[in-house]
Protein backbone atom coordinates (compact mmCIF):
# COMPACT_ATOMS: atom_id res chain seq x y z
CA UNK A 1 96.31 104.63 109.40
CA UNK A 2 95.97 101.84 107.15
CA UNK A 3 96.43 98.22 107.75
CA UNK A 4 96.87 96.19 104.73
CA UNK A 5 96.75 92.26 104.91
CA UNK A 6 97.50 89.35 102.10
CA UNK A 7 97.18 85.98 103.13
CA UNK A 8 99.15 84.20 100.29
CA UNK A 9 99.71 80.28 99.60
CA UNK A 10 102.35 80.12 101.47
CA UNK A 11 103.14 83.97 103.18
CA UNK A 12 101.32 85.99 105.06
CA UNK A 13 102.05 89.51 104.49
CA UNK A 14 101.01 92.73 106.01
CA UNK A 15 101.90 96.20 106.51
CA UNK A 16 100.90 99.73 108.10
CA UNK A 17 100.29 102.82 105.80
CA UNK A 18 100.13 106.34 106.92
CA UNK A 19 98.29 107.36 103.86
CA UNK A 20 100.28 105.85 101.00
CA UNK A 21 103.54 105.84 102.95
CA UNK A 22 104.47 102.97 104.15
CA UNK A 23 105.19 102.30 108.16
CA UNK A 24 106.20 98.59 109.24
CA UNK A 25 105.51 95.56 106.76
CA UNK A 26 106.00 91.85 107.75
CA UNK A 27 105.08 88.01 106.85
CA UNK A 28 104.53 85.32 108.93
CA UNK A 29 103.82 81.86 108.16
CA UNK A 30 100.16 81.68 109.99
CA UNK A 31 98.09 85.02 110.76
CA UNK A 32 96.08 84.53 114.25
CA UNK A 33 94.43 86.49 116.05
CA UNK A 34 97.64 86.60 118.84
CA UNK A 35 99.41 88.03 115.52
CA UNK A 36 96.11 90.49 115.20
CA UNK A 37 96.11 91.57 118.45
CA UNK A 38 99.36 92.35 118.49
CA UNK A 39 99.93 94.30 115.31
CA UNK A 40 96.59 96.62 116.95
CA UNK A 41 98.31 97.12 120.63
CA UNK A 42 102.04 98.58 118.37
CA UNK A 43 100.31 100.33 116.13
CA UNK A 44 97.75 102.96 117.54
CA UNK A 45 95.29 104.90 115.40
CA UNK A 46 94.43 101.79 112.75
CA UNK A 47 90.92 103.06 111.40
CA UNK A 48 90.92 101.26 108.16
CA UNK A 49 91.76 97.97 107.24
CA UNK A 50 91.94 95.63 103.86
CA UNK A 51 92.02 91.79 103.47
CA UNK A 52 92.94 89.53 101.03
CA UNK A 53 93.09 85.61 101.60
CA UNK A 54 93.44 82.95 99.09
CA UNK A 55 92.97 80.07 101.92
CA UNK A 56 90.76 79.90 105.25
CA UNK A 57 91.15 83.26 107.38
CA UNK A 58 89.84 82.93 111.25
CA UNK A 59 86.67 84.51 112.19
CA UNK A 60 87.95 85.82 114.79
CA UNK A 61 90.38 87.67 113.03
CA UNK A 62 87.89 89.17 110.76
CA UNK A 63 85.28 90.20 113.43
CA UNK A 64 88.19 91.70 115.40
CA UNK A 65 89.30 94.02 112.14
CA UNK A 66 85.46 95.01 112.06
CA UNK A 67 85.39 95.74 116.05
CA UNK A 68 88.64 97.78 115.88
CA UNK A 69 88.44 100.14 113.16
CA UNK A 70 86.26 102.19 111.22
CA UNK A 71 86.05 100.92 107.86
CA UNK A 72 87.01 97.41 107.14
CA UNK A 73 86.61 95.30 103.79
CA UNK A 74 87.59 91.81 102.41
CA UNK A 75 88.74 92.22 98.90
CA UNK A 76 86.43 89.90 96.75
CA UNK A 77 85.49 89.58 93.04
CA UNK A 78 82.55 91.80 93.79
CA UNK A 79 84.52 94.68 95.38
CA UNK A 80 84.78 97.49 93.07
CA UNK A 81 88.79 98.21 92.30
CA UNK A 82 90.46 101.18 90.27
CA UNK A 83 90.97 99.19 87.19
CA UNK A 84 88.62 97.54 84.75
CA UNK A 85 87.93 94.04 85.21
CA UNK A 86 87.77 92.24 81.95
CA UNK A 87 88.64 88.50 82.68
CA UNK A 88 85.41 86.29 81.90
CA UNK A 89 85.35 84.59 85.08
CA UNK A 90 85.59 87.36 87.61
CA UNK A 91 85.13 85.38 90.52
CA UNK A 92 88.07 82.56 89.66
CA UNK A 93 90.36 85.34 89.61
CA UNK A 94 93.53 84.82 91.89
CA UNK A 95 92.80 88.59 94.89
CA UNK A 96 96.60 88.31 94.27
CA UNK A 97 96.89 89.15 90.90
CA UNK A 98 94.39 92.13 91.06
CA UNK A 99 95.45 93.70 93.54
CA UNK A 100 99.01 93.49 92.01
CA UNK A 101 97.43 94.34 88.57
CA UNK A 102 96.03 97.56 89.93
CA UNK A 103 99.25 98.47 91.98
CA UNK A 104 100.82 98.30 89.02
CA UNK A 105 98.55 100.09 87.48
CA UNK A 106 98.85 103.36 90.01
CA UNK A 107 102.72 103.06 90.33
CA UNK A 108 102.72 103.56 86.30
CA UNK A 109 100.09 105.20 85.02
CA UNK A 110 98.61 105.34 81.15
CA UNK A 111 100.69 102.86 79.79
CA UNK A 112 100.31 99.50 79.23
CA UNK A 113 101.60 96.52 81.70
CA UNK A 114 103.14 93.13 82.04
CA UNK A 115 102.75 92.26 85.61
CA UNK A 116 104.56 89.57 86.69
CA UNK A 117 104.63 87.89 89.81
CA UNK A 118 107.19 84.82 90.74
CA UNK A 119 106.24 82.84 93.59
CA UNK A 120 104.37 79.21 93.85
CA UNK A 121 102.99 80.12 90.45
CA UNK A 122 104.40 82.43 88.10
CA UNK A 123 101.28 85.12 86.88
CA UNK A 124 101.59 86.96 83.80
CA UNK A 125 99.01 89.26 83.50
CA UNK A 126 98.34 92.20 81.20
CA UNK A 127 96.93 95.95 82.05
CA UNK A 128 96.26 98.07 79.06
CA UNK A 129 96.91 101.87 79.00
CA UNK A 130 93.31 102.65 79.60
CA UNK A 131 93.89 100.30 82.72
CA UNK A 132 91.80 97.25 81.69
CA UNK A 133 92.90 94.45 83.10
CA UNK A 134 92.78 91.83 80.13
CA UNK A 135 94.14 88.41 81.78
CA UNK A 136 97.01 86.52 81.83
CA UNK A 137 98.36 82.80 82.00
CA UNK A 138 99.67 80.85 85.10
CA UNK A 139 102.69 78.30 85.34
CA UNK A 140 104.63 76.31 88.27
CA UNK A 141 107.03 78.58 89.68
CA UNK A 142 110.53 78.25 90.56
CA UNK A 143 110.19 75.84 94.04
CA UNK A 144 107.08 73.97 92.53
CA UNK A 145 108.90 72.93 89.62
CA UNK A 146 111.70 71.67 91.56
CA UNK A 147 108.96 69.38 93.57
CA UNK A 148 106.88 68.16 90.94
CA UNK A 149 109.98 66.73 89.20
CA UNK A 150 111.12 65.07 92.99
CA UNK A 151 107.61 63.96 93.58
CA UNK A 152 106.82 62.80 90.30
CA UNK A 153 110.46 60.60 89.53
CA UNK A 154 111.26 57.79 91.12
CA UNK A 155 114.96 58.80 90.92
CA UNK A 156 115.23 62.19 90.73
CA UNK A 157 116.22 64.68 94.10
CA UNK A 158 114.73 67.71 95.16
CA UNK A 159 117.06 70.59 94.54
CA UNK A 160 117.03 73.93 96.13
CA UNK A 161 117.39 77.70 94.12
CA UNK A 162 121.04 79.30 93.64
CA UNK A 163 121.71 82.20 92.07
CA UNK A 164 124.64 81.13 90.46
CA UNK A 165 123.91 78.01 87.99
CA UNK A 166 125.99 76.49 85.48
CA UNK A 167 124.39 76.90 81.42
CA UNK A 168 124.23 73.10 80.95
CA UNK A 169 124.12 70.80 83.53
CA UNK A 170 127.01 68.51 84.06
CA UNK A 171 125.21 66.19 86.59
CA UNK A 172 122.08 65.29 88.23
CA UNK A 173 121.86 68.35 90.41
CA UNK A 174 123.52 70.76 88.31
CA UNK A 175 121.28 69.66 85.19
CA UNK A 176 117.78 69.82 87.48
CA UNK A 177 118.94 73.22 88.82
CA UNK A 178 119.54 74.60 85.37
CA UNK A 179 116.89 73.52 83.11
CA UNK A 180 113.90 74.63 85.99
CA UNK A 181 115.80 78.11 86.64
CA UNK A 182 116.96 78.85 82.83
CA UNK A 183 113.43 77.49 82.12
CA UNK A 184 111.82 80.06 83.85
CA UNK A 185 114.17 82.74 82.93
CA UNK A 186 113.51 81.68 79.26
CA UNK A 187 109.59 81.65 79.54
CA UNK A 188 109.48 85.30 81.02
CA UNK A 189 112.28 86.65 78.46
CA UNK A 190 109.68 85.43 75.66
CA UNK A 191 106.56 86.58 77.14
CA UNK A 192 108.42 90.11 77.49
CA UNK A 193 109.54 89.93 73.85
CA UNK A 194 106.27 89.04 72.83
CA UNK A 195 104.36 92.61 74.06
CA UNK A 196 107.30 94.63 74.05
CA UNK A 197 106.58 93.73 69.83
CA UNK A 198 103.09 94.43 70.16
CA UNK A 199 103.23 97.71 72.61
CA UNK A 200 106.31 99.48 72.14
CA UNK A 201 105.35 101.82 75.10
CA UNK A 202 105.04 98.30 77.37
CA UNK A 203 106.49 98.56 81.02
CA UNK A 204 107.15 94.98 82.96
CA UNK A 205 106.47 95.01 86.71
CA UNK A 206 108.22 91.60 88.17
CA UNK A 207 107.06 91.03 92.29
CA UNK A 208 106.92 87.62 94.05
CA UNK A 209 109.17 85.85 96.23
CA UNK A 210 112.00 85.20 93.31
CA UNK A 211 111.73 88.57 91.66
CA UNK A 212 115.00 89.52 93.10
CA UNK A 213 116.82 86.06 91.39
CA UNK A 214 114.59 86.35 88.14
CA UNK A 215 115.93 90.09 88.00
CA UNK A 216 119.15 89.46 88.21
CA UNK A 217 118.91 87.14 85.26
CA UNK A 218 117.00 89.12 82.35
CA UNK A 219 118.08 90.91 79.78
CA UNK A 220 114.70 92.81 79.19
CA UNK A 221 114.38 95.98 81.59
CA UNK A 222 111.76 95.75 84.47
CA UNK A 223 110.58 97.26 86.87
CA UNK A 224 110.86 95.78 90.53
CA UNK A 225 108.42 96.16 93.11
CA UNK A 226 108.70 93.53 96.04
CA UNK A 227 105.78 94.51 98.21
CA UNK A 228 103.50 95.33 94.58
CA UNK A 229 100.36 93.44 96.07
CA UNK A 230 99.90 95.15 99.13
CA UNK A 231 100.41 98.26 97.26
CA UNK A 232 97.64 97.58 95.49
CA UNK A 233 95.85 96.48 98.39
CA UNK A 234 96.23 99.39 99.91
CA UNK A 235 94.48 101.56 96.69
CA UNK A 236 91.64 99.17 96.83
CA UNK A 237 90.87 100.21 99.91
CA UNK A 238 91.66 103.88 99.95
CA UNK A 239 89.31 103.71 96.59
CA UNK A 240 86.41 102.26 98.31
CA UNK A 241 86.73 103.96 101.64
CA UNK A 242 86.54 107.34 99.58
């Protein structure tokens, strides 16, 4: 079995694959190695193992996952993936938004991708058909936007998502809430526009921690995929361990 684990800004997610199908999956806010040691003593028969961190992981996490199974990697700029590579600086490359470039890239095969993942930041990255991962741009997501204009005002609150928003605000609250969640709404709608005119065979892939709200809110079709990163994780590692 597999065990697949992304260490996020502010989740930590893993999850158990038999194969490619998919067993348990959970977050936490911290991974330790209590966490560790428990996920090994409920899950027998763990023999290969993936890791992705964007922020300090414990040692003694990592030298457990080497102790306990058979093949073990940490996913790094360096680590040879399914898809191309092409962005210039390789190494400043967010794990995240590889390995959710090349799950995307194995859920939908040969044609060409806007991946887009909604959480602290909002990613928009693109995969061509011949799965060459070109780049993308990065923006505040939904929550981040909603502290920066808190922490950065000397009058303004901190306001909280709801799906249900009125068009123009008709207060404080209402008019915060609207412009950051229409805002985002509007920036993907145009970025979706903008390839679906340039590749006409163009699928959208929407993960992250809003991807449900932002869903629910687009007129463009796209594809959702909650758990795309460890997904993609999970084919980095099956593609190195051969």
């Amino acid at each position: 079995m597999n065990l697949v684990i992304d260490i996020g800004n502010t989740r930590c997610k893993w999850a158990i694959f038999d194969k490619r199908n998919l067993i348990v999956q959970d977050t936490a806010k911290t991974f330790d190695l209590h966490l560790l040691g428990q996920i090994i003593a409920s899950h027998e028969g763990i023999d290969q193992a993936i890791l992705s961190s964007v922020r300090e992981f414990p040692k003694e996490c990592r030298d457990t996952l080497a102790e306990h199974t058979d093949y073990f990697i940490e996913l790094t700029h360096q680590t040879p993936t399914p898809i191309v590579n092409r962005y210039k600086t390789p190494q400043t490359l967010g794990l995240d938004r590889l390995a959710a470039a090349v799950g995307a890239s194995i859920s939908f095969p040969g044609t060409p991708l806007l991946v887009i993942d909604a959480g602290t930041a909002i990613t928009i990255d693109f995969v061509s058909a011949s799965n060459e991962f070109m780049g993308g741009n990065i923006s505040p997501g939904i929550e981040t936007r909603f502290r920066a204009l808190n922490h950065f005002t000397g009058q303004l609150p901190l306001v909280d998502l709801k799906s249900e928003f009125v068009g123009l605000g008709v207060d404080t609250i209402s008019a915060i809430r609207a412009g950051v969640q229409k805002g985002v709404i509007f920036e993907i709608e145009s970025y979706i526009k903008e390839y679906k005119e340039k590749y006409t065979e163009l699928t959208t892939v929407l993960t992250g921690g809003h991807c449900q709200f932002i869903a629910q809110h687009l007129q463009a079709p796209v594809q959702l995929i909650d758990d795309l990163t460890l997904k993609g994780l999970l084919e980095i590692l099956l593609f190195n361990a051969g």
